[in-house]
N, C-alpha and C. Protein backbone atom coordinates (compact mmCIF):
# COMPACT_ATOMS: atom_id res chain seq x y z
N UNK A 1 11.77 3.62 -11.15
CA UNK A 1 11.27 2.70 -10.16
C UNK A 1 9.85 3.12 -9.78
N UNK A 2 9.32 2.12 -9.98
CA UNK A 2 7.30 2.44 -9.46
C UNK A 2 7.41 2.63 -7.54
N UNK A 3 6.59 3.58 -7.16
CA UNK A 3 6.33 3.95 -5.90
C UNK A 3 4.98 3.83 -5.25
N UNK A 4 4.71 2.81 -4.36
CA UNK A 4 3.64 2.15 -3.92
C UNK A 4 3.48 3.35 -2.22
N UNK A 5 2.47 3.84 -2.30
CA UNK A 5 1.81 4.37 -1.40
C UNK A 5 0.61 3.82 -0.37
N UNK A 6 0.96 3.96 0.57
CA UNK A 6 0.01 2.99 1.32
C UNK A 6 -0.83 4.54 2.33
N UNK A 7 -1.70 4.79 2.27
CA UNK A 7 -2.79 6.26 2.82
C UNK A 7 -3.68 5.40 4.08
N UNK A 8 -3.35 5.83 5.16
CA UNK A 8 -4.19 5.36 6.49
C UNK A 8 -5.46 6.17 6.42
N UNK A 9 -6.70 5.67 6.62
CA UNK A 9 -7.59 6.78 6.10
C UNK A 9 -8.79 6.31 7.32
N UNK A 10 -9.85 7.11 7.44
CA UNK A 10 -10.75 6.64 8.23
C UNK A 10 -11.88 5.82 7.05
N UNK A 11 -12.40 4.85 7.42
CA UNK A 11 -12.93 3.95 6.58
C UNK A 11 -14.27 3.02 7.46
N UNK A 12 -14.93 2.90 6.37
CA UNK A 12 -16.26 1.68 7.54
C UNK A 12 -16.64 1.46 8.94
N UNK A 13 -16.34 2.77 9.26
CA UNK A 13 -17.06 3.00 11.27
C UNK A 13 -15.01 3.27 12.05
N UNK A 14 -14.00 2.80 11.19
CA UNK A 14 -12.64 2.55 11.57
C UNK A 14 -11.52 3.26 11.23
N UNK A 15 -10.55 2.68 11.19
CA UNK A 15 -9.64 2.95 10.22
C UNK A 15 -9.25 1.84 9.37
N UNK A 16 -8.39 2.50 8.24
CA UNK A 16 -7.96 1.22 6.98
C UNK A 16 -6.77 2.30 6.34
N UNK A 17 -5.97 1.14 5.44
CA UNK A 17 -5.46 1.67 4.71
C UNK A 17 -5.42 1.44 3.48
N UNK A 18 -5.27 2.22 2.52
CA UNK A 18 -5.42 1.89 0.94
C UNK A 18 -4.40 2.48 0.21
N UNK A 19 -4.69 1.81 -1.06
CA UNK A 19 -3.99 2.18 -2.00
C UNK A 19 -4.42 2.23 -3.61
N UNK A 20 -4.29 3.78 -3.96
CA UNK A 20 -5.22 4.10 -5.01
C UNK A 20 -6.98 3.64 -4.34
N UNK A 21 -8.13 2.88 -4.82
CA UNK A 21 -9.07 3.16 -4.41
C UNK A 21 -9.22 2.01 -4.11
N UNK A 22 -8.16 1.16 -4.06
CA UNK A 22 -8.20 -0.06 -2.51
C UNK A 22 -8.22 -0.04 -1.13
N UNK A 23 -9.05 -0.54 -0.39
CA UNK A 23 -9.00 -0.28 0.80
C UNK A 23 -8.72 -1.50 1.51
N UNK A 24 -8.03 -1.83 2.69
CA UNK A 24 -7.46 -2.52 3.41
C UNK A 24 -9.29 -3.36 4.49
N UNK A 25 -9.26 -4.13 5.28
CA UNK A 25 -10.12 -4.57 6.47
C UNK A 25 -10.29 -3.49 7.10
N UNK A 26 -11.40 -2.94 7.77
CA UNK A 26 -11.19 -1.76 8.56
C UNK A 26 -10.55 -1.82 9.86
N UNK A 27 -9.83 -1.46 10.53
CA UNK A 27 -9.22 -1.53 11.98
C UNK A 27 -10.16 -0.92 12.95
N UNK A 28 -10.70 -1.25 14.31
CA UNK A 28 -10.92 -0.73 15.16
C UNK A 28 -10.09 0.63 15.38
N UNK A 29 -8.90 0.85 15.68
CA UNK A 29 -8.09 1.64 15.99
C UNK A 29 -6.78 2.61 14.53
N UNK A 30 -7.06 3.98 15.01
CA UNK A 30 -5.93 4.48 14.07
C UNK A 30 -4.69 3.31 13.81
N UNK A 31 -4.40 3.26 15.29
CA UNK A 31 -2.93 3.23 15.55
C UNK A 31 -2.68 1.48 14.50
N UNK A 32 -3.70 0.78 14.67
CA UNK A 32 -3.89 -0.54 14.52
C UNK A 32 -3.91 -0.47 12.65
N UNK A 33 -4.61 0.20 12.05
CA UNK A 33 -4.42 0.50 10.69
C UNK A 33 -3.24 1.17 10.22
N UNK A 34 -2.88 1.88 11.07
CA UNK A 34 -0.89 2.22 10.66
C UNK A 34 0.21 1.33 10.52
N UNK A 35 -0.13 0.27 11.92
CA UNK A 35 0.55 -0.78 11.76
C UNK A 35 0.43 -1.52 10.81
N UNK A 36 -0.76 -1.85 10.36
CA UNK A 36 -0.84 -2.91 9.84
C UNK A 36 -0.41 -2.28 8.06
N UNK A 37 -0.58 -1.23 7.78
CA UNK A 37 0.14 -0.31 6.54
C UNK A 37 1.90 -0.33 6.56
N UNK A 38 2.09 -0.18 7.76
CA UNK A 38 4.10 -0.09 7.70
C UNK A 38 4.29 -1.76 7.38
N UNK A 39 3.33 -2.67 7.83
CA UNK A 39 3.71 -3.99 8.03
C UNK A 39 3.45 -4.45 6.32
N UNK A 40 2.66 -3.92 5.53
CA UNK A 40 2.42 -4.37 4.54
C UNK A 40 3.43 -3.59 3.47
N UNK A 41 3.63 -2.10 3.78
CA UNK A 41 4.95 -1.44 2.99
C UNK A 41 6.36 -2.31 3.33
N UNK A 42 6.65 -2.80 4.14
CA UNK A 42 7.65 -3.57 4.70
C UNK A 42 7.80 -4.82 3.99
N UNK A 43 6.57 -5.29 3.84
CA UNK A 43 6.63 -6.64 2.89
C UNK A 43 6.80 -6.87 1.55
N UNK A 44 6.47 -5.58 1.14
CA UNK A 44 6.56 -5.18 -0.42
C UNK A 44 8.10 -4.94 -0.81
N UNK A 45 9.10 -5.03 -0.12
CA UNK A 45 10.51 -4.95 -0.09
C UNK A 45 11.03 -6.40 0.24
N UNK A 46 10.53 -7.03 -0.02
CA UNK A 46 11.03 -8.35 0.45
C UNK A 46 10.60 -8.94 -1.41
N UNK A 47 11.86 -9.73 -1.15
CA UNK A 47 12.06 -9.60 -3.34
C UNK A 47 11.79 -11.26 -3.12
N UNK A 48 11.12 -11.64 -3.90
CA UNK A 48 10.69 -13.66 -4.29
C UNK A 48 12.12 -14.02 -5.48
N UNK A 49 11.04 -15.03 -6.11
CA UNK A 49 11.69 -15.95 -7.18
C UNK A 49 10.66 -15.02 -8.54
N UNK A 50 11.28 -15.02 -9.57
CA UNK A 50 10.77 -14.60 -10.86
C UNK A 50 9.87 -15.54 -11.43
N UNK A 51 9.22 -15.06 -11.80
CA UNK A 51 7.79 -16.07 -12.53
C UNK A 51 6.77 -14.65 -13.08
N UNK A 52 6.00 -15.13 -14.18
CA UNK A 52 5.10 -14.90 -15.16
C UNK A 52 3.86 -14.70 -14.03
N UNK A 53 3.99 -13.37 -14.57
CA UNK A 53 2.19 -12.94 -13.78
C UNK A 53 1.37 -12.66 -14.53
N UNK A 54 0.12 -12.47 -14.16
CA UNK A 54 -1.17 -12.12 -14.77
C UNK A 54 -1.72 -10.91 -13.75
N UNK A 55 -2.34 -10.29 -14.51
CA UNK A 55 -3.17 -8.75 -13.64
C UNK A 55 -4.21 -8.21 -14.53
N UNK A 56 -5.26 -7.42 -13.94
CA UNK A 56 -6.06 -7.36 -14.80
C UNK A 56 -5.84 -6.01 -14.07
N UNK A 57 -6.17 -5.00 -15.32
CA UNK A 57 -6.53 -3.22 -15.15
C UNK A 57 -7.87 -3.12 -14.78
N UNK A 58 -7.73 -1.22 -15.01
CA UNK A 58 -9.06 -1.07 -13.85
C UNK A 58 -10.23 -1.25 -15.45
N UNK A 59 -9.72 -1.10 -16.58
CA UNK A 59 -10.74 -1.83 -17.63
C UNK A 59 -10.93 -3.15 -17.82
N UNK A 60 -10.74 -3.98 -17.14
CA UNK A 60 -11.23 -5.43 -16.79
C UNK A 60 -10.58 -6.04 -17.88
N UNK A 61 -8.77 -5.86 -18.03
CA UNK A 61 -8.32 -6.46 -19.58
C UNK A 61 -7.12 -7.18 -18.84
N UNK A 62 -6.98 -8.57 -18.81
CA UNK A 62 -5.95 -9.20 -18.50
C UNK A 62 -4.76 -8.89 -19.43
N UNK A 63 -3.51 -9.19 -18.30
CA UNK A 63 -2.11 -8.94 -19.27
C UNK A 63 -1.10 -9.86 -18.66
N UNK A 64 -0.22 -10.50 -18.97
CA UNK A 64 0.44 -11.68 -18.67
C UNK A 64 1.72 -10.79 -18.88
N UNK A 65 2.64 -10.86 -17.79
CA UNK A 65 4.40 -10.16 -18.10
C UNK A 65 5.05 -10.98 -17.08
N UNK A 66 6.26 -11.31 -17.69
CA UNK A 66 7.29 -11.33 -16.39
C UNK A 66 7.75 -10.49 -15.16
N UNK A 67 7.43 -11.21 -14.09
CA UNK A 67 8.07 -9.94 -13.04
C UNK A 67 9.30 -10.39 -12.24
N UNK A 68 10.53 -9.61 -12.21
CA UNK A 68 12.11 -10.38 -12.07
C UNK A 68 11.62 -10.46 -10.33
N UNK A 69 11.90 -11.65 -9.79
CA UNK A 69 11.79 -11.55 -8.01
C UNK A 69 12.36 -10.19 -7.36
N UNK A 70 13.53 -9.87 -8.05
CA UNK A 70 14.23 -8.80 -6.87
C UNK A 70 13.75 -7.60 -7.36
N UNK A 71 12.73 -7.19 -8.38
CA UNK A 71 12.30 -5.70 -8.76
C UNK A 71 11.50 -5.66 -7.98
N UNK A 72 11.50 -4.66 -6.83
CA UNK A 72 10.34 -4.35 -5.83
C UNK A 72 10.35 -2.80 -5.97
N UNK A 73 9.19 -2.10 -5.87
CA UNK A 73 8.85 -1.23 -5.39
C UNK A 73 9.09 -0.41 -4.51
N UNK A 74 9.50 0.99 -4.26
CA UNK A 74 9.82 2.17 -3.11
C UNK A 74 8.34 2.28 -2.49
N UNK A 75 8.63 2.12 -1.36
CA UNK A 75 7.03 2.37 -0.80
C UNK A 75 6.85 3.39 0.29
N UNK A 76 5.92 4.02 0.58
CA UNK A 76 5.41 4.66 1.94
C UNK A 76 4.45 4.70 2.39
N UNK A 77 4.16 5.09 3.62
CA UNK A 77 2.99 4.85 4.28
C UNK A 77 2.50 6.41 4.69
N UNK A 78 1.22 6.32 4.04
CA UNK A 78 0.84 8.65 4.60
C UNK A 78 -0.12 8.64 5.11
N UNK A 79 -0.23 9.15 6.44
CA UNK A 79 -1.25 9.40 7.55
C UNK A 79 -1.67 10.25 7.06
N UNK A 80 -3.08 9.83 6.65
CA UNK A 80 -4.07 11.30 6.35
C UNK A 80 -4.75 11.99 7.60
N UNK A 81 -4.72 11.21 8.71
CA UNK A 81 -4.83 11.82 10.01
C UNK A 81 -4.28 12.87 10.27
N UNK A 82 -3.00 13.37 9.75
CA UNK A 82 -2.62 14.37 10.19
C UNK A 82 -2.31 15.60 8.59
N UNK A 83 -3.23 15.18 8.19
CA UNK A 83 -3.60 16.12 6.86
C UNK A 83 -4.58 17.06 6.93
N UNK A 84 -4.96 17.02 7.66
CA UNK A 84 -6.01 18.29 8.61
C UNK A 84 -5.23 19.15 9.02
N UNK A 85 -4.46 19.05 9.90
CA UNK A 85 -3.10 20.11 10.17
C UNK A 85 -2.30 20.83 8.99
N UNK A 86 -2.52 20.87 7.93
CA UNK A 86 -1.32 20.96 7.39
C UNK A 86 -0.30 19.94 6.91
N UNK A 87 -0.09 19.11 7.82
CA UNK A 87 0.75 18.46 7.37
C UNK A 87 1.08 16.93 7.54
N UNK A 88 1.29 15.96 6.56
CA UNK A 88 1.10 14.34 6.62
C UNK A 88 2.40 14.07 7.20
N UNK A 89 1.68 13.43 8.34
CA UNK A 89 3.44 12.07 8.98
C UNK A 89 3.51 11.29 8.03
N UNK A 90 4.60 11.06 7.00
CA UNK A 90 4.70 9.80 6.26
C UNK A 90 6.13 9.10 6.98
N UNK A 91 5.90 7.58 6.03
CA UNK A 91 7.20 6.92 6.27
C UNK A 91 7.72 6.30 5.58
N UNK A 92 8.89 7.16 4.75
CA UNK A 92 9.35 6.53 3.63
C UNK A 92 9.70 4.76 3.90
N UNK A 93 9.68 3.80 2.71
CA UNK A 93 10.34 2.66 3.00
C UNK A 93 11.42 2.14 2.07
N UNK A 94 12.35 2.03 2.14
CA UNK A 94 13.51 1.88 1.32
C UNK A 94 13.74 2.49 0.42
């Protein structure tokens, strides 16, 4: 099973969250970029209807696959805020 990580990070004067070297809108507030990271790991568990996707890699090469609605992703959310300490608050999601 693929595992989607969502990293709260300080970003553009704010906070944001990303994934791999995506970054989210910046938030005014930590707390406001956490939320809005649990709210988007949360959604990524919510399974559709199956249909034919398209995606392009980070070499700019389109690829067309089926993706089944109910295969979703394990996700979490990791405060790098508290990666200075020693140690990250994460939150696993399903």
């Amino acid at each position: 099973m693929i595992k989607v990580v969502y990293e709260v990070v300080p970003h553009d004067g704010g906070w944001a969250y990303r994934l791999g070297d995506v970054y989210s809108e910046a938030f005014p507030s930590h707390a406001e970029a956490l939320e809005a990271a649990r709210i988007v790991a949360a959604e990524q568990q919510v399974g559709g209807d199956s249909a034919e996707i398209s995606w392009q890699d980070e070499k700019g090469k389109w690829h067309e696959e089926y993706a089944e609605g109910g295969d979703r992703p394990e996700t979490e959310v990791v405060d790098s805020k508290w990666k200075s300490g020693g140690s990250a608050e994460a939150f696993p999601r399903a």
